[in-house]
Protein backbone atom coordinates (compact mmCIF):
# COMPACT_ATOMS: atom_id res chain seq x y z
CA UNK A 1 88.16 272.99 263.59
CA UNK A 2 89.65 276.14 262.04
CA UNK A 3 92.40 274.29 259.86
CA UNK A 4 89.38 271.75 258.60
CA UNK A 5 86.93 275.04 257.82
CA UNK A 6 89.81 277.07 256.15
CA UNK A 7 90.52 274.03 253.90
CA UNK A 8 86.55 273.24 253.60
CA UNK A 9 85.85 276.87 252.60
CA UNK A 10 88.76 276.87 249.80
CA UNK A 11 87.01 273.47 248.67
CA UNK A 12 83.83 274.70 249.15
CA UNK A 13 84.36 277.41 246.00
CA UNK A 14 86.76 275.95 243.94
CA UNK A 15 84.93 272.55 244.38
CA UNK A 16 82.05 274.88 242.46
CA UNK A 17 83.95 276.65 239.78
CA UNK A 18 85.83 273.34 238.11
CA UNK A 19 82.75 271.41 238.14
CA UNK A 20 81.48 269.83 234.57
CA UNK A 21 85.42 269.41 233.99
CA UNK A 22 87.27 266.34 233.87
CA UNK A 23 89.42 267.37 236.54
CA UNK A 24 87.55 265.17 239.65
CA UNK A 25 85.50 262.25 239.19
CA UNK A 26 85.36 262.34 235.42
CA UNK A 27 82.36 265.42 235.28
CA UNK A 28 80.39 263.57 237.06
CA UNK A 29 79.65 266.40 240.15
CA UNK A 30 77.59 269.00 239.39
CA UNK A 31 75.34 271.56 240.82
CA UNK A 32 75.58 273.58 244.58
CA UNK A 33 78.72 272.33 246.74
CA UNK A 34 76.54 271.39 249.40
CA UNK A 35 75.35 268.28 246.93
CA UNK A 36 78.80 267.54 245.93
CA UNK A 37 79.17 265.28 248.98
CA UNK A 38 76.41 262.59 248.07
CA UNK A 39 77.44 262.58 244.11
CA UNK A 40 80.85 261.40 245.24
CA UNK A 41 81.52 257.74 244.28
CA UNK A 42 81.83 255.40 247.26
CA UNK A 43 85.42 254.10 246.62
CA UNK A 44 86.82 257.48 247.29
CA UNK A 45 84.96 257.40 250.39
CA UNK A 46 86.82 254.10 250.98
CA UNK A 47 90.10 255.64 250.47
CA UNK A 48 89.19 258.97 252.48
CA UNK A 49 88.27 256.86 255.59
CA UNK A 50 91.69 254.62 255.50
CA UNK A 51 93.70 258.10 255.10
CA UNK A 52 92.25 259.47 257.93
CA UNK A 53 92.50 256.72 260.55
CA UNK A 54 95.72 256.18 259.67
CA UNK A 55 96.90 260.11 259.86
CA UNK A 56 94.29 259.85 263.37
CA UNK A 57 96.49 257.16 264.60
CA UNK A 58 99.91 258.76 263.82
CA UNK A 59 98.20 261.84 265.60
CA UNK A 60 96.99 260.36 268.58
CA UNK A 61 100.37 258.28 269.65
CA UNK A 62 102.04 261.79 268.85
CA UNK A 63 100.31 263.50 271.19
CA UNK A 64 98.83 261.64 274.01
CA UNK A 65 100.36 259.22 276.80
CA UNK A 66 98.82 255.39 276.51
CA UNK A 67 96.31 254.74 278.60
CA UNK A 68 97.83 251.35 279.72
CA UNK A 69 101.06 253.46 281.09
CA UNK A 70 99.58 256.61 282.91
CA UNK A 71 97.39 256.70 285.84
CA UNK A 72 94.45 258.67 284.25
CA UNK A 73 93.18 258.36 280.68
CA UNK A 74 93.18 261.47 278.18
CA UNK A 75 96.41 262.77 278.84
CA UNK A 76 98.67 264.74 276.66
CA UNK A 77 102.34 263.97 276.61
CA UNK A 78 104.49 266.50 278.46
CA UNK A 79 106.44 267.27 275.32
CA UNK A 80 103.70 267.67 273.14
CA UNK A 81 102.20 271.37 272.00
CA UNK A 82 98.61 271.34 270.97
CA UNK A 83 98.36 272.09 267.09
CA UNK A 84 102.05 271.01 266.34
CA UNK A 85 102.24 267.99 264.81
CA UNK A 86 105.27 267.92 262.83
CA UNK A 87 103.70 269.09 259.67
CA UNK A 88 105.61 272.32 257.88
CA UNK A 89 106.40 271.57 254.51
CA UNK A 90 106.84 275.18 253.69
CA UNK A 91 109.09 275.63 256.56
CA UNK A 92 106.47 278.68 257.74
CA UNK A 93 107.72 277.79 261.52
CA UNK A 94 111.16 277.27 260.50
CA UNK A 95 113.80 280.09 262.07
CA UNK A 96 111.14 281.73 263.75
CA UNK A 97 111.57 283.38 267.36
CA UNK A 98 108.50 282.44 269.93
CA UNK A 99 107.11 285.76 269.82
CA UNK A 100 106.87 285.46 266.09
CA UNK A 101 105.56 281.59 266.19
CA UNK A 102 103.11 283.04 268.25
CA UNK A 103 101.76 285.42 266.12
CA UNK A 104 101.52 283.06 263.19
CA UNK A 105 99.19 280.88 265.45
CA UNK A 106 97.41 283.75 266.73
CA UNK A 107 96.33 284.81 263.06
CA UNK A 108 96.14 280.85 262.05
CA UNK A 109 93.28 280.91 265.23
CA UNK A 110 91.99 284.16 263.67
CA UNK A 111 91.79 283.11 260.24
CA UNK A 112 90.14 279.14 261.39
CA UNK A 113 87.46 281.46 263.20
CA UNK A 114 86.72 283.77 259.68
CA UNK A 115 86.48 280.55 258.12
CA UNK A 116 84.29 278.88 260.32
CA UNK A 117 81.82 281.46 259.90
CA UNK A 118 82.48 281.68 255.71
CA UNK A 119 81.84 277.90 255.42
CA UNK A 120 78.38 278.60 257.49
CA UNK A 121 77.12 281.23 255.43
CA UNK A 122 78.14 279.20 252.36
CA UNK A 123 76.17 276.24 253.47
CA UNK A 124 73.12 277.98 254.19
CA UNK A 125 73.18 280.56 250.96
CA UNK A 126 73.47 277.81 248.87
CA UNK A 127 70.20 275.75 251.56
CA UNK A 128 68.47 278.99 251.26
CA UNK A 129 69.24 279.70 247.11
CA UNK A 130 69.67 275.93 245.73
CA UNK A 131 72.55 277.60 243.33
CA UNK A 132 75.80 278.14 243.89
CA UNK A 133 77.72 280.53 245.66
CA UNK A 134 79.48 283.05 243.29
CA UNK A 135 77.02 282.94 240.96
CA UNK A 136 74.04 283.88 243.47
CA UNK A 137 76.03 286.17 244.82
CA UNK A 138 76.64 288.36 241.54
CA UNK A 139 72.84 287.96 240.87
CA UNK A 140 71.86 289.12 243.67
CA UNK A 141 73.95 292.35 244.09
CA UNK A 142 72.11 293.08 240.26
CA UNK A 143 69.12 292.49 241.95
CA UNK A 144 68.66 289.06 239.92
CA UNK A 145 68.63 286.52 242.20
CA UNK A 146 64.97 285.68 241.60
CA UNK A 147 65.95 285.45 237.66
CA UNK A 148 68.23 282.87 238.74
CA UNK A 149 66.34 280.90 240.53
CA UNK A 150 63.65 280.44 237.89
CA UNK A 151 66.18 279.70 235.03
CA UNK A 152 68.31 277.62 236.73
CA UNK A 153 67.34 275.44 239.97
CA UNK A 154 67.02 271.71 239.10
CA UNK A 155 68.17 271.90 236.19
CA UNK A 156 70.48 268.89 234.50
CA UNK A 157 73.38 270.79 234.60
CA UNK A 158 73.28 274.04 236.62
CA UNK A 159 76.50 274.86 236.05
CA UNK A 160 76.14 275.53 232.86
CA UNK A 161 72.98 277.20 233.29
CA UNK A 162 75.02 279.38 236.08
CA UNK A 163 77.56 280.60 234.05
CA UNK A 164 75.40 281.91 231.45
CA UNK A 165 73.49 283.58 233.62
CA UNK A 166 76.56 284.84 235.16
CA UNK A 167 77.11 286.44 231.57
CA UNK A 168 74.38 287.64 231.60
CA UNK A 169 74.95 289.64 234.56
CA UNK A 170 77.95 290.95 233.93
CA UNK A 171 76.41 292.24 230.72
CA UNK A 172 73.89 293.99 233.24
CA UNK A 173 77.09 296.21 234.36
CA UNK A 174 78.69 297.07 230.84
């Protein structure tokens, strides 16, 4: 859950600032993150949902024993460490004594948990606001939140409308 809320809370922000840009799905996702998900176009969707049962079934005969061959279900194999599957690509494990690998999970665990919480207090900023994050935030530490609200919830493209006001702000503290 930690590795999936670290990634979710990096999408979660950058998902936000290079909306109304060509770079994903042709500027066709706009406003708060949390509406990002249902503006998606269902073929990606289709893709998403083939990647992950496949990388779910590489996981799975990994890391646990077939139920046809052991005399319990849900068991682990004996080799197998929980979290490792194999996956290093920057060689961060690589060399690495077990006192050390343990501290690198111990601040993976940490950082999984910060994120967990980030990604909730995302999520319901944005339910509580309707605007997204790093813009609502900067309004409301100049005490213009309301301001923001009224110029630029459900509009066509809050983005836009967001980044002027974000201007507009930062004019506020010159």
């Amino acid at each position: 859950h930690g590795r999936v809320a670290m990634l979710a809370a990096l999408g979660f922000v950058v998902g936000e600032q290079v909306e109304g840009s060509s770079f994903l799905f042709d500027s066709e996702i706009t406003g708060p993150a949390i509406r990002h998900f249902e503006q998606v176009p269902t073929s990606f969707w289709a893709i998403l949902s083939v990647a992950v049962v496949l990388t779910e079934t590489k996981r799975v005969n990994r890391a646990w024993q077939s139920p046809f061959d052991s005399e319990r279900l849900f068991l682990q194999k004996d080799d197998h460490v929980p979290g490792d599957y194999g996956f290093d690509p920057l060689g961060f494990g690589k060399n690495k004594t077990p006192a050390s690998l343990n501290q690198l999970k111990m601040k993976e665990l940490n950082n999984g948990r910060l994120a967990m919480i980030a990604i909730a207090a995302f999520v319901g900023q944005e339910l509580n606001t309707g605007l997204n994050v790093l813009p609502s935030d900067r309004a409301l530490s100049a005490g213009q939140l309301g301001a923001l609200k009224v110029k630029c919830a459900a509009t066509p493209d809050e983005a836009a409308c967001a980044k002027a006001f974000e201007a507009f702000v930062d004019s506020l503290h010159n």
